[in-house]
C-alpha atoms as a PDB file:
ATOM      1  CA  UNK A   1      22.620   9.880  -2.873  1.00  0.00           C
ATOM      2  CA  UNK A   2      22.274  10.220   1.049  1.00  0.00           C
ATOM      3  CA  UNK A   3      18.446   8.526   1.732  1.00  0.00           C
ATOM      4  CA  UNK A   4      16.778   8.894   5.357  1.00  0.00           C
ATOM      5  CA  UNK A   5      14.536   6.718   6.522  1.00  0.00           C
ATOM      6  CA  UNK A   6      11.772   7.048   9.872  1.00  0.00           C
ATOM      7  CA  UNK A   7       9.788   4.488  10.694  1.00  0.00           C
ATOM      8  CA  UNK A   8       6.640   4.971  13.224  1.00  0.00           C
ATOM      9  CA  UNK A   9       4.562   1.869  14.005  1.00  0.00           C
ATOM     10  CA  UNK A  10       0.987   1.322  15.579  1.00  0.00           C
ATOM     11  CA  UNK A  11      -0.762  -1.646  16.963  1.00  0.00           C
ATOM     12  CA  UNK A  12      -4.430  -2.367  15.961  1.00  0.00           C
ATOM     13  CA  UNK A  13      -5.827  -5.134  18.092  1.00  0.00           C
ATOM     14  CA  UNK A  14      -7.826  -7.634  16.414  1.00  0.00           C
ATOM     15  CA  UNK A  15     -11.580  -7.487  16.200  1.00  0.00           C
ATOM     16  CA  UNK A  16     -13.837 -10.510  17.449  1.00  0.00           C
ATOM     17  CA  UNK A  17     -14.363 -12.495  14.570  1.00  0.00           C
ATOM     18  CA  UNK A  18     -11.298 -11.329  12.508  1.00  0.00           C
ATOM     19  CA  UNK A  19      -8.823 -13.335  14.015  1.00  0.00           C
ATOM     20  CA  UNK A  20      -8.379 -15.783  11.577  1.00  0.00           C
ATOM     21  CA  UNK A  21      -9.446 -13.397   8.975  1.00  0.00           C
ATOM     22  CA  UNK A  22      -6.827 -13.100   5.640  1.00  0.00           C
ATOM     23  CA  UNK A  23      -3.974 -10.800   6.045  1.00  0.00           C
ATOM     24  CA  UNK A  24      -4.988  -9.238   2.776  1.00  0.00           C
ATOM     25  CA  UNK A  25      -8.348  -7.614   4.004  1.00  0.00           C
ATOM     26  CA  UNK A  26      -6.661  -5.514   6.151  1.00  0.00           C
ATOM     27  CA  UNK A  27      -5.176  -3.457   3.558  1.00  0.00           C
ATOM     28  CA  UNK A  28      -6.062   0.326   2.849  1.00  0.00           C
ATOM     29  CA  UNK A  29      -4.868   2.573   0.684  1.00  0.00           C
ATOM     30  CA  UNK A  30      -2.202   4.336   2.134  1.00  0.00           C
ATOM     31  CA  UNK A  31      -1.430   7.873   2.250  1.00  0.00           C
ATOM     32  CA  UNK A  32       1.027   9.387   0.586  1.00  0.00           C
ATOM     33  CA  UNK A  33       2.461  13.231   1.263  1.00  0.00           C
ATOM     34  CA  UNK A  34       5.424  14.373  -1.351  1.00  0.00           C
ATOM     35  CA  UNK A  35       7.220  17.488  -0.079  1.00  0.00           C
ATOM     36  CA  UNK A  36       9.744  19.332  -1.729  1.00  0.00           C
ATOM     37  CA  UNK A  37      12.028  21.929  -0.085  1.00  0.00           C
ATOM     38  CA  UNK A  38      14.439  24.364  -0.942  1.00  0.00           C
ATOM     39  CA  UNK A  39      16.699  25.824   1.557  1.00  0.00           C
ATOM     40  CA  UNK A  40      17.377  29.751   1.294  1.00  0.00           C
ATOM     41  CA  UNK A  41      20.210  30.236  -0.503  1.00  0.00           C
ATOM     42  CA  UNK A  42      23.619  31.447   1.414  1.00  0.00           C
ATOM     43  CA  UNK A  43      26.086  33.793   0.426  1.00  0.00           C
ATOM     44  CA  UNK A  44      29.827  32.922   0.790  1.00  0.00           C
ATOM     45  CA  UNK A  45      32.241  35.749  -0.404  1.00  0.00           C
ATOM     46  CA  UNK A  46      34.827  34.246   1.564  1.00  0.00           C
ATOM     47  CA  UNK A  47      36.902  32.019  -0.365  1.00  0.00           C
ATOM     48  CA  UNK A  48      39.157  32.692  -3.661  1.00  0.00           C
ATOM     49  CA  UNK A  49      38.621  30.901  -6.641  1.00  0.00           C
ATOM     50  CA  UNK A  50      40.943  28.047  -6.138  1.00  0.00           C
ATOM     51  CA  UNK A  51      39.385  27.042  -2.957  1.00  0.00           C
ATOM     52  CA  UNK A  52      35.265  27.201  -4.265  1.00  0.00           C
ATOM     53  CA  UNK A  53      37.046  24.872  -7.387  1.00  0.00           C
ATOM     54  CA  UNK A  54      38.047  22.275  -4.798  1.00  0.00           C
ATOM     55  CA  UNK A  55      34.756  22.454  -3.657  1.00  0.00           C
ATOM     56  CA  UNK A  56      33.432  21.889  -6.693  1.00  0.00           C
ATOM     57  CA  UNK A  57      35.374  18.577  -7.354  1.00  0.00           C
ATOM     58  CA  UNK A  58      34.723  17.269  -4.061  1.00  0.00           C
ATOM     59  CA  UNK A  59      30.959  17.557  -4.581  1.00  0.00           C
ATOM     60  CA  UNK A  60      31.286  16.119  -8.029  1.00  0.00           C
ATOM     61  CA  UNK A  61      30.523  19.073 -10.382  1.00  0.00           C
ATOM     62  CA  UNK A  62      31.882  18.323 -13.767  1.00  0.00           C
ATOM     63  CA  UNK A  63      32.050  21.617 -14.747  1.00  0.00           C
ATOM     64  CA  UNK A  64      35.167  21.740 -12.377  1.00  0.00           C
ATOM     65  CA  UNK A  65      36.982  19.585 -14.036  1.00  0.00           C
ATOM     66  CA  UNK A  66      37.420  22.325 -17.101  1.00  0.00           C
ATOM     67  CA  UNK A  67      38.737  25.156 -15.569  1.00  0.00           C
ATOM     68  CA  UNK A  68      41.560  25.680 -13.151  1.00  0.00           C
ATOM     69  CA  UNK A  69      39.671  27.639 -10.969  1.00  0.00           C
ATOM     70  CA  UNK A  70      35.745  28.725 -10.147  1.00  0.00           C
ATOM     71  CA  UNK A  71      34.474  32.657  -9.919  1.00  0.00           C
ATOM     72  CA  UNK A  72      31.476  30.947  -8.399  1.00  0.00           C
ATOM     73  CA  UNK A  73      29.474  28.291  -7.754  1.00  0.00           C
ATOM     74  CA  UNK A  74      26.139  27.115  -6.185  1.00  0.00           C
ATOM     75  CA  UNK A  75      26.203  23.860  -4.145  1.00  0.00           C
ATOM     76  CA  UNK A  76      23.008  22.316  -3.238  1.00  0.00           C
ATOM     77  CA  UNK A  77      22.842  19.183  -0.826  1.00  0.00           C
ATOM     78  CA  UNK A  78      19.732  17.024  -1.954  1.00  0.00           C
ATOM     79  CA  UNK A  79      18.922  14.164   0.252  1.00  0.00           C
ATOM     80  CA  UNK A  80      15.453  12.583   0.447  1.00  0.00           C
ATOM     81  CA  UNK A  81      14.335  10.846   3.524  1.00  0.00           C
ATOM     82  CA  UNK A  82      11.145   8.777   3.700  1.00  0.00           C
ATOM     83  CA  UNK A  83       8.839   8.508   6.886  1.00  0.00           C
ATOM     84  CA  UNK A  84       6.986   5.269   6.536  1.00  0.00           C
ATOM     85  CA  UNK A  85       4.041   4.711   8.839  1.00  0.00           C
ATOM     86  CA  UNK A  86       2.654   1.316   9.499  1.00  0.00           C
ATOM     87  CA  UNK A  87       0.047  -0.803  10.973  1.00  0.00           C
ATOM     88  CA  UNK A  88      -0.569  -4.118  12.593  1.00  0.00           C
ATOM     89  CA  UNK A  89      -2.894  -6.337  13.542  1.00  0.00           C
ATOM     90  CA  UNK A  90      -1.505  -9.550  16.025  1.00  0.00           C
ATOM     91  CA  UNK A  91      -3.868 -12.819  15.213  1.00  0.00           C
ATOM     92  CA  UNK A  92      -4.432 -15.566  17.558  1.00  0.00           C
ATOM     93  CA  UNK A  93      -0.962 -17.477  16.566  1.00  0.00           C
ATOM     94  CA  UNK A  94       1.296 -14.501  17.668  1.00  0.00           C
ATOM     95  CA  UNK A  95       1.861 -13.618  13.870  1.00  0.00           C
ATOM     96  CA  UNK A  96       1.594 -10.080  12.983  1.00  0.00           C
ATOM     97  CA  UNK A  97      -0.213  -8.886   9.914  1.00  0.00           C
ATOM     98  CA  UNK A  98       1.107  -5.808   9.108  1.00  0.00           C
ATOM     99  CA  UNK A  99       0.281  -3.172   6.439  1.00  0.00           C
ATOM    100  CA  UNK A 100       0.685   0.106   5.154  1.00  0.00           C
ATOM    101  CA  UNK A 101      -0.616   3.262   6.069  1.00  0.00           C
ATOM    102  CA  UNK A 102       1.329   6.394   5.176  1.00  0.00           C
ATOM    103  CA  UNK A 103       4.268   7.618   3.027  1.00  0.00           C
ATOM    104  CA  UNK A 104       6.058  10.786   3.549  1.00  0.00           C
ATOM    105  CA  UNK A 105       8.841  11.889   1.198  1.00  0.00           C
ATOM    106  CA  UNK A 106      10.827  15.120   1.231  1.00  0.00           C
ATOM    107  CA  UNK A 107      12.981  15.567  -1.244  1.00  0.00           C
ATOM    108  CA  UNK A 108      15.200  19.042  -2.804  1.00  0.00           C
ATOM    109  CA  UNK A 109      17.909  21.197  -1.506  1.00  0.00           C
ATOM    110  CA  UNK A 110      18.329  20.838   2.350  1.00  0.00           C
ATOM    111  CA  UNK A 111      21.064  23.624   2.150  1.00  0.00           C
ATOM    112  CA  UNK A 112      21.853  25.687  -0.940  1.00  0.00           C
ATOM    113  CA  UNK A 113      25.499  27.391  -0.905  1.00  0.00           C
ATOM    114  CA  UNK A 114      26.490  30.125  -3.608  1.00  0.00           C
ATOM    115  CA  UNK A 115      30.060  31.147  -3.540  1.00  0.00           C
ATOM    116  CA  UNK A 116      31.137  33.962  -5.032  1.00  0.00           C
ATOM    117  CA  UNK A 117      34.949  34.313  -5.141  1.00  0.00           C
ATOM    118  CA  UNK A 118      36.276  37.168  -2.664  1.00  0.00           C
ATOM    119  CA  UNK A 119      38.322  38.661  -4.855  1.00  0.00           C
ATOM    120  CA  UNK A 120      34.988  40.418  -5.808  1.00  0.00           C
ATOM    121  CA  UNK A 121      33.133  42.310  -3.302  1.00  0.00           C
ATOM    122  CA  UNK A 122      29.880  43.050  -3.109  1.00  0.00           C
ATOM    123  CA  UNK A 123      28.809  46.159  -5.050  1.00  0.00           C
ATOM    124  CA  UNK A 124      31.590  45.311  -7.633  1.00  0.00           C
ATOM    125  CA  UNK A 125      30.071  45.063 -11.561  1.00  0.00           C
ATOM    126  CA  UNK A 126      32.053  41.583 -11.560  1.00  0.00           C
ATOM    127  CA  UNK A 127      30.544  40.139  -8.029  1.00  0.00           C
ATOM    128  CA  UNK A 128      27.113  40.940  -9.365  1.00  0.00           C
ATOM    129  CA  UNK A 129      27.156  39.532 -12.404  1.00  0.00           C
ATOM    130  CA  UNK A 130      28.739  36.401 -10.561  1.00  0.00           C
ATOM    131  CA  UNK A 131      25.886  36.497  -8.141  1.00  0.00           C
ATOM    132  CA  UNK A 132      22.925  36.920 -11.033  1.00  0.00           C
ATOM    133  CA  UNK A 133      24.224  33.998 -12.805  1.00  0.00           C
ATOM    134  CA  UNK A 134      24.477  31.840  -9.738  1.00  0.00           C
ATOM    135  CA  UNK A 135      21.208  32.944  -8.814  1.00  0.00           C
ATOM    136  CA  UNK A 136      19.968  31.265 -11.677  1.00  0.00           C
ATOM    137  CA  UNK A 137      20.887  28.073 -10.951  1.00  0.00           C
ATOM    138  CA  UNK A 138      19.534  28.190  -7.965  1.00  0.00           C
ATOM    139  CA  UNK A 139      15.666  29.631  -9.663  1.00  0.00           C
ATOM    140  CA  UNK A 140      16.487  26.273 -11.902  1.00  0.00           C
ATOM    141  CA  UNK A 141      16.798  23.956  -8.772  1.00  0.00           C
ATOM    142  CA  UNK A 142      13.393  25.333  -7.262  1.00  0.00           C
ATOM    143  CA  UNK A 143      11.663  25.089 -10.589  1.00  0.00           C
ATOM    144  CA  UNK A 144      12.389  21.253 -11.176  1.00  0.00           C
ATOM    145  CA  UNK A 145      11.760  20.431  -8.022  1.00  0.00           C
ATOM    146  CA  UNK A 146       7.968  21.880  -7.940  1.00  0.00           C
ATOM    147  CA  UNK A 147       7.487  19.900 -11.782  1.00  0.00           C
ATOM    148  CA  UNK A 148       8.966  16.862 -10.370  1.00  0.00           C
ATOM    149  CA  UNK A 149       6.401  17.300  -6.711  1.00  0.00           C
ATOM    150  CA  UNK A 150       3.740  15.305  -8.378  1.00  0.00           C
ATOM    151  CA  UNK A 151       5.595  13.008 -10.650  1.00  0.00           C
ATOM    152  CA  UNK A 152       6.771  11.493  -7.469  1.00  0.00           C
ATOM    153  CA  UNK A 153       3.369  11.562  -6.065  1.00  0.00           C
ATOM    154  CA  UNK A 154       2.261   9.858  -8.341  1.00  0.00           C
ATOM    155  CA  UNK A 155       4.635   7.206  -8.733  1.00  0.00           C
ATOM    156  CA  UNK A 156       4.903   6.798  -4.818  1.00  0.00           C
ATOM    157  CA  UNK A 157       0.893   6.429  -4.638  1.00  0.00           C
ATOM    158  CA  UNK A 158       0.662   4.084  -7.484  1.00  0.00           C
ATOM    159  CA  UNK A 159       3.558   1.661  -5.645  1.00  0.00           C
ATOM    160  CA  UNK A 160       2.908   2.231  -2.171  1.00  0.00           C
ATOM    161  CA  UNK A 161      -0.781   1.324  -3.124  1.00  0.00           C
ATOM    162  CA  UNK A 162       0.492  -2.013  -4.343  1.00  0.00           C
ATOM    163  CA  UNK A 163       2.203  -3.004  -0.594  1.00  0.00           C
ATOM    164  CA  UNK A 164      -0.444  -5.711   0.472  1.00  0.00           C
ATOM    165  CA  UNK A 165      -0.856  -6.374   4.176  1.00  0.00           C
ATOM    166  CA  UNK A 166       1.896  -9.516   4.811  1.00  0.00           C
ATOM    167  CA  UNK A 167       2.770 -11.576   7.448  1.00  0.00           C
ATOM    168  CA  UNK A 168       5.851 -11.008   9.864  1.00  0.00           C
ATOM    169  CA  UNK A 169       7.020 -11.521  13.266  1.00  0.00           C
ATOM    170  CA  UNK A 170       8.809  -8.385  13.717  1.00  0.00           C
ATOM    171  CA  UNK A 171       7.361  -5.038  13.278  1.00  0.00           C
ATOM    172  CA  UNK A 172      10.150  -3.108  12.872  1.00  0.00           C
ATOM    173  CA  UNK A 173      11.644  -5.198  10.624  1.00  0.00           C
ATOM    174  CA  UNK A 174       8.780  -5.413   8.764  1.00  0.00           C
ATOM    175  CA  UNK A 175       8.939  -1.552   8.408  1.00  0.00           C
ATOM    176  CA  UNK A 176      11.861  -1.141   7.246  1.00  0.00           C
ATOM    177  CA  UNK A 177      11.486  -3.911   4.610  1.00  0.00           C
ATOM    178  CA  UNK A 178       8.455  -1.915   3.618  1.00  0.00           C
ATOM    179  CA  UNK A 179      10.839   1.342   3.393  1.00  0.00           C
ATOM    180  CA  UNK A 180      13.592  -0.042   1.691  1.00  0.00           C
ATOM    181  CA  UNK A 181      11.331  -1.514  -0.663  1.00  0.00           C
ATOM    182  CA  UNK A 182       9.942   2.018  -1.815  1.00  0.00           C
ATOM    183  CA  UNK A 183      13.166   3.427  -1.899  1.00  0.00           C
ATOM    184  CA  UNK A 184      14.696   1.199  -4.604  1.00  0.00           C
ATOM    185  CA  UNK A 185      11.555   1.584  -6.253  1.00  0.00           C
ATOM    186  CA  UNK A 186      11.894   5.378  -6.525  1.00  0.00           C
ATOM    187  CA  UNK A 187      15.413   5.129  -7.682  1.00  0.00           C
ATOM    188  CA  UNK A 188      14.935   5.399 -11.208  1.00  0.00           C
ATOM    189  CA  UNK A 189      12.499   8.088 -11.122  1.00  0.00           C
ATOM    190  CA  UNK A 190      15.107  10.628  -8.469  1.00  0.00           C
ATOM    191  CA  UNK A 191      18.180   9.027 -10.806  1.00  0.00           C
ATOM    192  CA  UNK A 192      16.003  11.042 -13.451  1.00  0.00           C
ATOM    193  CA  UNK A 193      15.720  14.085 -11.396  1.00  0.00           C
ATOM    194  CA  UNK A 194      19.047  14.531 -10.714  1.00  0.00           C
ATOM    195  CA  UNK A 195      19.832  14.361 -14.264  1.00  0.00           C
ATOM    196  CA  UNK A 196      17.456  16.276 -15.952  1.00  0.00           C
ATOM    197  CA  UNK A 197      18.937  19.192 -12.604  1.00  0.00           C
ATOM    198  CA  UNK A 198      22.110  18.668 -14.203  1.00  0.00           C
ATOM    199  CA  UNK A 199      21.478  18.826 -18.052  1.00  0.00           C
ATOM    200  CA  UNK A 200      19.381  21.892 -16.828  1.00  0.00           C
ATOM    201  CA  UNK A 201      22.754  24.157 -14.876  1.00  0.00           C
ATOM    202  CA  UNK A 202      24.889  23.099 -17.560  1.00  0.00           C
ATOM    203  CA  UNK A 203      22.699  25.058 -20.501  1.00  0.00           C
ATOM    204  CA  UNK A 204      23.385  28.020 -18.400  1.00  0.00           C
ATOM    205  CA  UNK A 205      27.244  27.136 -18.235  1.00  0.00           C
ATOM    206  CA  UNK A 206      29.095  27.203 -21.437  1.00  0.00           C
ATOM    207  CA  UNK A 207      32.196  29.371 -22.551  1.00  0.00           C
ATOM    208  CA  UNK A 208      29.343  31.660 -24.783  1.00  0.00           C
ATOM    209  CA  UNK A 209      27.694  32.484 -21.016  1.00  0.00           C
ATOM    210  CA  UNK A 210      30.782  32.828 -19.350  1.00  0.00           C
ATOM    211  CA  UNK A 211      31.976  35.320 -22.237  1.00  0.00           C
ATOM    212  CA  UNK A 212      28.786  37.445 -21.878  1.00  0.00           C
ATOM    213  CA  UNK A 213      29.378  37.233 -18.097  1.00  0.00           C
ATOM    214  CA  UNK A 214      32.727  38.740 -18.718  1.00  0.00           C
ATOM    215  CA  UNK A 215      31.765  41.036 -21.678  1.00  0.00           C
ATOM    216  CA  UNK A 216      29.486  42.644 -18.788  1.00  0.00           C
ATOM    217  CA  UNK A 217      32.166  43.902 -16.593  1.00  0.00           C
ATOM    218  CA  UNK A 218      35.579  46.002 -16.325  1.00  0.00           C
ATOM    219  CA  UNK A 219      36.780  45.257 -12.649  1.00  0.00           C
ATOM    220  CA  UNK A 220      37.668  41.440 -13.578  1.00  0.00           C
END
């Protein structure tokens, strides 16, 4: 799983009188922003079934593995990137206290490719019934993605909230320490996501659907 990471950093300069002041007052809840997106699906008609198969095992897709060839497929590319925002305050020993104060994560389908194999063109009975049942996958994708919007809220708030304000002598180290932190801490819960998005496409994919697919159609 590909994971971005931005960091933007501000300077607070210390108040009279808080100089020598703990690190840990200076901590406020951060924000937090959860987006999920999904990228309008495109249409590929251009490649046979052989070729979207090879596709399909480069990506990973199990399903591949048990046929020769695909009549169609729907790829989705789903990597989350994670804008961290911090703050510091420099005391009068050159340290910096540094905290955090906002969380942005986008997660979903930056691009979402169906392939329908060009054997079948569009108007055909068998390229729409190809088309329908990709479709669904992709109306699946969407749909977990919105239920799984505030789970990760949630979660994110809950651990982002429990970054205290700490010591360090380099900002942007101390960012991304504060970024890589959260990432491996929403590991589990994405690990989750992808899986229940699997389990999810594969009820829809089973010899009984691809029969009724078939059983649909004349022009195969």
């Amino acid at each position: 799983m590909l994971f971005a990471l931005c960091l933007i950093l501000l300077a607070m300069p210390a108040a009279a009188g808080e100089r020598d002041a703990d690190c840990g007052a200076f901590w406020v809840r951060p924000a937090v922003d959860v987006e999920g997106i999904m990228a309008p699906p495109r249409i590929d008609n251009s490649k046979s079934s052989d070729q979207i198969a090879i596709i399909a095992r480069e990506s990973g897709y199990s399903r591949s593995l048990r046929r020769a060839s695909l009549l169609g497929l729907t790829y989705a590319f789903t990597g989350p990137s994670i804008a961290i925002e911090t703050r510091y305050r420099k005391e009068s020993d050159g340290r910096l206290c540094v905290r955090l104060e906002r969380v942005k994560f986008t997660f979903g389908a930056r691009s979402t490719d169906v392939y329908v194999a060009r054997k079948y063109r569009p108007g055909s009975c068998a390229y729409n019934v190809i088309l329908e049942h990709e479709m669904e996958h992709v109306r699946i994708n969407e749909r977990l993605v919105r239920d799984y919007i505030p789970k990760i809220e949630k979660d994110l708030a809950e651990r982002a909230a429990a970054i205290r304000p700490f010591y360090h002598t380099d900002i942007k180290r101390a960012g991304q320490s504060i970024g890589n932190r959260l990432r491996f801490e929403l590991e589990a819960l994405l690990n989750e996501f992808n899986a229940v998005r699997l389990r999810e496409n594969d009820i829809i994919d089973t010899p009984q659907s691809y029969a009724e697919i078939h059983a649909r159609c004349r022009d195969w």
